[in-house]
N, C-alpha and C. Protein backbone atom coordinates (compact mmCIF):
# COMPACT_ATOMS: atom_id res chain seq x y z
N UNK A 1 0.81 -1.19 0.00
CA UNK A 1 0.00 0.00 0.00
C UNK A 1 0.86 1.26 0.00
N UNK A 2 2.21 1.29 0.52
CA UNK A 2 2.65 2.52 0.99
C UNK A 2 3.55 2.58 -0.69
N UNK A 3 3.75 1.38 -1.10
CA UNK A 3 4.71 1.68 -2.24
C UNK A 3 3.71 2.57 -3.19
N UNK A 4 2.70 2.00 -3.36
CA UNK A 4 1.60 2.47 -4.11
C UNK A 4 1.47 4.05 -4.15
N UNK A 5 1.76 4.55 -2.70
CA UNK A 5 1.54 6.25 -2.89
C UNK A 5 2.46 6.82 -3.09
N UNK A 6 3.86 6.07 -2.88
CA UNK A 6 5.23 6.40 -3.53
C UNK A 6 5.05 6.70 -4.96
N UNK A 7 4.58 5.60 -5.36
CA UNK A 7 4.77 5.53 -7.02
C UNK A 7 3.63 6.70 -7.80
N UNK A 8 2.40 7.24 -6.79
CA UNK A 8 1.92 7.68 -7.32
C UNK A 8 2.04 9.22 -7.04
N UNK A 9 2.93 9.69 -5.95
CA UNK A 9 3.69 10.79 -5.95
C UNK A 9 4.43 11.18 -7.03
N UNK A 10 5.60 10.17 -6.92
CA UNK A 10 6.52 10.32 -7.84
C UNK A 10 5.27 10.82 -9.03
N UNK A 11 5.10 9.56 -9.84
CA UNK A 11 4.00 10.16 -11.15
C UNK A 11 3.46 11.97 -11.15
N UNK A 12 2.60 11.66 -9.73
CA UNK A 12 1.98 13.41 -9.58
C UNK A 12 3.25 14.57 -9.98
N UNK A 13 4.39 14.28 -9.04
CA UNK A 13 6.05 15.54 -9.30
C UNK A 13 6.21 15.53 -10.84
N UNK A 14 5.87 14.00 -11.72
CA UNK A 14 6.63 14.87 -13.23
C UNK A 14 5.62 14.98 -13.81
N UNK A 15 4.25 14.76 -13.61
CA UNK A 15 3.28 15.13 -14.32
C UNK A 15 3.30 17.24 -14.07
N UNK A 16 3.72 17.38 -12.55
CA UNK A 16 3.43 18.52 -12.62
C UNK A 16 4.78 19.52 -13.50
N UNK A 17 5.46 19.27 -13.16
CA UNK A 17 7.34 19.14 -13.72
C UNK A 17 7.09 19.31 -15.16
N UNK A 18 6.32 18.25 -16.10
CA UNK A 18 6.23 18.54 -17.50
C UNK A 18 5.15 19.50 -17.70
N UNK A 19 3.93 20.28 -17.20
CA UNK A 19 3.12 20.98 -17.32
C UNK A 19 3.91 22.24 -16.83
N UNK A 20 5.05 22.42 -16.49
CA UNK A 20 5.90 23.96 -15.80
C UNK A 20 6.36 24.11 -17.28
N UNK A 21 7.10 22.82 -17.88
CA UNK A 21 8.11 23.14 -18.86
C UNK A 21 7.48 23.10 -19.86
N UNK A 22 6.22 22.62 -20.57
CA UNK A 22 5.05 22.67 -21.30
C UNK A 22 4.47 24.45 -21.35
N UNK A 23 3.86 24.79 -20.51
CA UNK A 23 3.44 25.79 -20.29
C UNK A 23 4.46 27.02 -20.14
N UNK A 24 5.70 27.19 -19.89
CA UNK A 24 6.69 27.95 -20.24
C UNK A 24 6.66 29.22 -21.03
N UNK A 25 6.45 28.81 -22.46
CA UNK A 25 6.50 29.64 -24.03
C UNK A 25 5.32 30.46 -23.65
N UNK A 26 4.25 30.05 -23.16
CA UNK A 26 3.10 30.81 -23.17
C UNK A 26 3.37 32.09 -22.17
N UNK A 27 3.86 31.77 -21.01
CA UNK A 27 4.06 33.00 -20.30
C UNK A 27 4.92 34.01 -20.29
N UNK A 28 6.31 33.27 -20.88
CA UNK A 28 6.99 34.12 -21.56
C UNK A 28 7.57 33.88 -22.54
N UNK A 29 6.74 34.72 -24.10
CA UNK A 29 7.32 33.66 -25.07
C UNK A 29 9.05 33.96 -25.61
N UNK A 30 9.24 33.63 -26.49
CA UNK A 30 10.88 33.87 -27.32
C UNK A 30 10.59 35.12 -27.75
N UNK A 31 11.41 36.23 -27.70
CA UNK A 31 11.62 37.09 -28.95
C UNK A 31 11.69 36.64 -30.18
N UNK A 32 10.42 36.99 -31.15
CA UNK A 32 11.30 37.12 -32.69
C UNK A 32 11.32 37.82 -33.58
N UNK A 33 12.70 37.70 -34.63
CA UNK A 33 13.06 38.52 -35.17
C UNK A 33 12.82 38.11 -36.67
N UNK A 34 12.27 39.44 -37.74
CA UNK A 34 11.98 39.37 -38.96
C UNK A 34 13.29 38.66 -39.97
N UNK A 35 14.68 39.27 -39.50
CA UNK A 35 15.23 39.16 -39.97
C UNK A 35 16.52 38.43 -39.93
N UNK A 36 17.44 37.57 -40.20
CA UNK A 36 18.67 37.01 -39.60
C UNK A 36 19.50 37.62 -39.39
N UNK A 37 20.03 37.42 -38.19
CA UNK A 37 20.94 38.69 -37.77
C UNK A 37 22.47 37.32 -38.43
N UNK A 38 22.72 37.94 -39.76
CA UNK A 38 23.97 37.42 -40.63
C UNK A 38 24.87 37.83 -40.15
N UNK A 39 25.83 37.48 -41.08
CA UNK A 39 27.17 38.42 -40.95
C UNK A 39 27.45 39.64 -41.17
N UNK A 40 26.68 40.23 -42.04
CA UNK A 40 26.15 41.66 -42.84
C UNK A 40 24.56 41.84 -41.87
N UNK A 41 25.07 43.57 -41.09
CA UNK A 41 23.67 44.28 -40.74
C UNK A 41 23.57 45.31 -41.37
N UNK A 42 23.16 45.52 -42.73
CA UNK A 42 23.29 47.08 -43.64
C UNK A 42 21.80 47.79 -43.43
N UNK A 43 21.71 48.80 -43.63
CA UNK A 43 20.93 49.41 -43.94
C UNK A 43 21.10 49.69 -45.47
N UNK A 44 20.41 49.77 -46.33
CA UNK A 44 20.92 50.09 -47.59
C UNK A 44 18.86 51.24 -47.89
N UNK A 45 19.91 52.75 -48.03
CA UNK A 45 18.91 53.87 -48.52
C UNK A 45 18.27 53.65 -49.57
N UNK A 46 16.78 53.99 -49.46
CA UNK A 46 16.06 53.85 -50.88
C UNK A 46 16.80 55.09 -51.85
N UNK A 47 16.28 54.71 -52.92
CA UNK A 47 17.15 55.80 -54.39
C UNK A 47 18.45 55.97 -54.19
N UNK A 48 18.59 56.57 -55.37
CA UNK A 48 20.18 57.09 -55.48
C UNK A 48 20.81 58.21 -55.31
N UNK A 49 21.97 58.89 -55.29
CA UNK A 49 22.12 59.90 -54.80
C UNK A 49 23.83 60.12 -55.17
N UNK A 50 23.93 61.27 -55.48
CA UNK A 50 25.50 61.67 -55.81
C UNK A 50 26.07 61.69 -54.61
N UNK A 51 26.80 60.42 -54.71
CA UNK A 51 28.36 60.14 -53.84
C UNK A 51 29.73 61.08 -54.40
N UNK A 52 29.77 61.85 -53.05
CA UNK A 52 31.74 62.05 -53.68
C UNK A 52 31.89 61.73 -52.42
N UNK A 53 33.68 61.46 -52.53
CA UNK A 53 34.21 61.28 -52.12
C UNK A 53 34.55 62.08 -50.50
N UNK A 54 34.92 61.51 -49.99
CA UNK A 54 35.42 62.58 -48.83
C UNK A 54 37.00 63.60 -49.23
N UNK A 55 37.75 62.99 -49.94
CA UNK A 55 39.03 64.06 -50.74
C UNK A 55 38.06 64.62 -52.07
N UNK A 56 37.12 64.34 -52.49
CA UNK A 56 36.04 65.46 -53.52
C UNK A 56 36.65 65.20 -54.56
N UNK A 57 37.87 64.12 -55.03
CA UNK A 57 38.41 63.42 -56.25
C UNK A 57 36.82 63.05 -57.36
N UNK A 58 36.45 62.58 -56.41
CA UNK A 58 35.16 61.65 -57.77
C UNK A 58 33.69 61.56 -57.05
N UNK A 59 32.59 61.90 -58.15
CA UNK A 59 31.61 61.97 -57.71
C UNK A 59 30.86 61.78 -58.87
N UNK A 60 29.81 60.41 -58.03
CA UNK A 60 29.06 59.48 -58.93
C UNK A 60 27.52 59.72 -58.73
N UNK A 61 26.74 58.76 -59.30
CA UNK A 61 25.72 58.24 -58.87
C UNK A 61 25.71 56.77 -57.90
N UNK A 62 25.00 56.46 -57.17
CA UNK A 62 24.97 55.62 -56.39
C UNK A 62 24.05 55.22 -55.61
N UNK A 63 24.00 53.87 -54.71
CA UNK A 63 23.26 54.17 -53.65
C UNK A 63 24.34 54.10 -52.32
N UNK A 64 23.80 54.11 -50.94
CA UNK A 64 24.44 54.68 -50.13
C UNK A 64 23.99 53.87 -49.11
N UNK A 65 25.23 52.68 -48.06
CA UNK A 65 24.69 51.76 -47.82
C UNK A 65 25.12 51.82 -46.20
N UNK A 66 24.65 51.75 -44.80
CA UNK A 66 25.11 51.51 -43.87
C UNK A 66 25.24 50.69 -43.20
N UNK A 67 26.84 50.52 -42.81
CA UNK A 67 27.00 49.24 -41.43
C UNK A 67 26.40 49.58 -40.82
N UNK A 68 25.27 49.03 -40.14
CA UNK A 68 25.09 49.16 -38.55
C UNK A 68 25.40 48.95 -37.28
N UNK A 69 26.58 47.76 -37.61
CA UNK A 69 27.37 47.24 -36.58
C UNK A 69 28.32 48.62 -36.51
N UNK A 70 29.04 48.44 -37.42
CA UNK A 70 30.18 49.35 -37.46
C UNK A 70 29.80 50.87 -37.30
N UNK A 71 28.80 51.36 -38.09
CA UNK A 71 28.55 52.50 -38.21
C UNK A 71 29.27 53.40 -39.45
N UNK A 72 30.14 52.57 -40.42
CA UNK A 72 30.84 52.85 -41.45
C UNK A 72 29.37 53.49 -42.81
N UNK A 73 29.76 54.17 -43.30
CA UNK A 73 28.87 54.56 -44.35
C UNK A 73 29.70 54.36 -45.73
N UNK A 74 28.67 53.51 -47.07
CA UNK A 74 30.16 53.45 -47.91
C UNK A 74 28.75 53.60 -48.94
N UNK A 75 29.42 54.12 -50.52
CA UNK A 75 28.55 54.61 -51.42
C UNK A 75 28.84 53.14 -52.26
N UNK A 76 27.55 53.03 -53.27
CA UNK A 76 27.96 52.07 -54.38
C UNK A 76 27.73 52.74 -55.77
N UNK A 77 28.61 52.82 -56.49
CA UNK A 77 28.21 53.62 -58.17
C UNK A 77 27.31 52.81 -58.80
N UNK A 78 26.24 53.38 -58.80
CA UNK A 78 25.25 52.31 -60.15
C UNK A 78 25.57 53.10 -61.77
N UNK A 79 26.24 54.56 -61.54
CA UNK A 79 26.69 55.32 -63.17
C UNK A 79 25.35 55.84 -63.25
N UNK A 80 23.70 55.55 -63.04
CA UNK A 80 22.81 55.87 -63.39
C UNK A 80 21.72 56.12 -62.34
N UNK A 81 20.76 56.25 -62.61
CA UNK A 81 19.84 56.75 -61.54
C UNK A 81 18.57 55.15 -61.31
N UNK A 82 19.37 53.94 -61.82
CA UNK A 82 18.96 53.06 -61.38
C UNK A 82 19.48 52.17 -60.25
N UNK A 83 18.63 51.79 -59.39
CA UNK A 83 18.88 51.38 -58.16
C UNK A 83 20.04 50.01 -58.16
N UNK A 84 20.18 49.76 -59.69
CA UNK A 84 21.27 48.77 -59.73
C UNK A 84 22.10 49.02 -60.40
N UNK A 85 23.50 48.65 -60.71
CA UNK A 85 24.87 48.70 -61.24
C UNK A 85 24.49 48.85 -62.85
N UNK A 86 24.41 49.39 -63.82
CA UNK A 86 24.78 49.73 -65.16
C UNK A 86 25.84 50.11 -66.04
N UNK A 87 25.95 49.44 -66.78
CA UNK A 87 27.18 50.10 -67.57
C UNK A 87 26.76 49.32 -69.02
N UNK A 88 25.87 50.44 -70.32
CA UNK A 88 25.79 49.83 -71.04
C UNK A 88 26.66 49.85 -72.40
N UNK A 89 28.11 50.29 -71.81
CA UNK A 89 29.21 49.48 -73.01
C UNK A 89 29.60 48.40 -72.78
N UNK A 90 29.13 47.40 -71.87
CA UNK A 90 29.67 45.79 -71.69
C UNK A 90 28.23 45.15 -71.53
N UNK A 91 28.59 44.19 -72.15
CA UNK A 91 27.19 43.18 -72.15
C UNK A 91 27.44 42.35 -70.85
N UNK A 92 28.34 42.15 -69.95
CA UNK A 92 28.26 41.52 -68.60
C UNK A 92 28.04 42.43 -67.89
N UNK A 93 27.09 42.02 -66.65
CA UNK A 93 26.55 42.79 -65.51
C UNK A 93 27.73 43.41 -64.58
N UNK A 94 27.90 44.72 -64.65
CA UNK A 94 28.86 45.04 -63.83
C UNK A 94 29.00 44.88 -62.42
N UNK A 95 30.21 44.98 -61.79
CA UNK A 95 30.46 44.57 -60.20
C UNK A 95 30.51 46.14 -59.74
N UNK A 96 29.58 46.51 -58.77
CA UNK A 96 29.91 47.70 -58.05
C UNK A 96 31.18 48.06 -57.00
N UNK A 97 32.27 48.92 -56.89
CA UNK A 97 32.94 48.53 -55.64
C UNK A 97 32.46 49.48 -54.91
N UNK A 98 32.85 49.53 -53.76
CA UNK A 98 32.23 50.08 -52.47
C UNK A 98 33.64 51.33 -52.20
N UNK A 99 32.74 52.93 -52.01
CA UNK A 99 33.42 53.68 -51.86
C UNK A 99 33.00 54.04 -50.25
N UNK A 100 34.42 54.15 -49.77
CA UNK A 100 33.84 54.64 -47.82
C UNK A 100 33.52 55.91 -48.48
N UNK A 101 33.09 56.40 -47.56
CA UNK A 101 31.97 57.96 -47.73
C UNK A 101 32.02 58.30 -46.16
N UNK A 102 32.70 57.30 -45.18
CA UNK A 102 32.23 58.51 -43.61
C UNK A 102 31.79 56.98 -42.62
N UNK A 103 31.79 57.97 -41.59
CA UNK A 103 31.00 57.15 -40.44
C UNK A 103 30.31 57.99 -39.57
N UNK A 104 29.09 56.56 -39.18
CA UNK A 104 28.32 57.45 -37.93
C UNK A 104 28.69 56.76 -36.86
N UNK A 105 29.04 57.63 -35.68
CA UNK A 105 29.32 57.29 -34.30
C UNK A 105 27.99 56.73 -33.29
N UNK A 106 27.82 55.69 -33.65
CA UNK A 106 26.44 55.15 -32.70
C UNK A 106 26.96 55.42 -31.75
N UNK A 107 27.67 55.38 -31.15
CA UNK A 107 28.05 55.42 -29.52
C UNK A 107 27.99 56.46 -28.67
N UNK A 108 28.00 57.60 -29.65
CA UNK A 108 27.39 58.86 -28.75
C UNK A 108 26.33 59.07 -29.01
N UNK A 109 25.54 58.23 -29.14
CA UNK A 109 24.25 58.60 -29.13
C UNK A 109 23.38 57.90 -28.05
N UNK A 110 23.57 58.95 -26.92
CA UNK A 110 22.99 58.43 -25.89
C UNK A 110 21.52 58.69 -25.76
N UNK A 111 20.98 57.75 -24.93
CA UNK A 111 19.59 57.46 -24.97
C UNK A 111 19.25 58.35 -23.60
């Protein structure tokens, strides 16, 4: 008889034990996020916009893309006022390179 209320203790502790860890998510669930936090966190600006340089050597069309980790700001030449890379004297799709343009200091920006 006495084993009997042993065994049916025990049972009652993980019945209640799996209804803590069951019920969990509901009370406080996970954060989630839209997006994968990759290796790359850019912001990348809608339209394009004339990039020069910070020495004022060269100044393009582009778009204008931000680290957010870093806080680095760097331009990309599209040559045109399309949101992607053009160049129509080559029939292969051109490679944009990335011009620094500056940084923003997240860190003084206190809350």
């Amino acid at each position: 008889m006495r084993f009997q209320r042993i065994e049916k203790a025990i049972l009652l502790l993980i019945a209640v034990l799996l209804s803590v860890i069951a019920l969990r998510p509901y009370r406080t669930p996970q954060r989630v996020e839209a997006q994968s936090s990759g290796r790359y966190d850019f912001y990348i600006e809608p339209g394009t916009f004339m990039l020069r340089t910070p020495d004022g050597s060269r100044q393009v069309l582009g778009k204008v893309v931000v680290d957010m980790k870093s806080g680095d700001v760097w331009g990309f030449p599209t040559l045109s006022s399309d949101p992607y890379p053009v160049d129509v004297t080559k029939p292969a799709p051109p490679t944009s390179k990335p011009i620094y343009l500056g940084k923003y200091d997240f860190a003084a920006a206190k809350i």
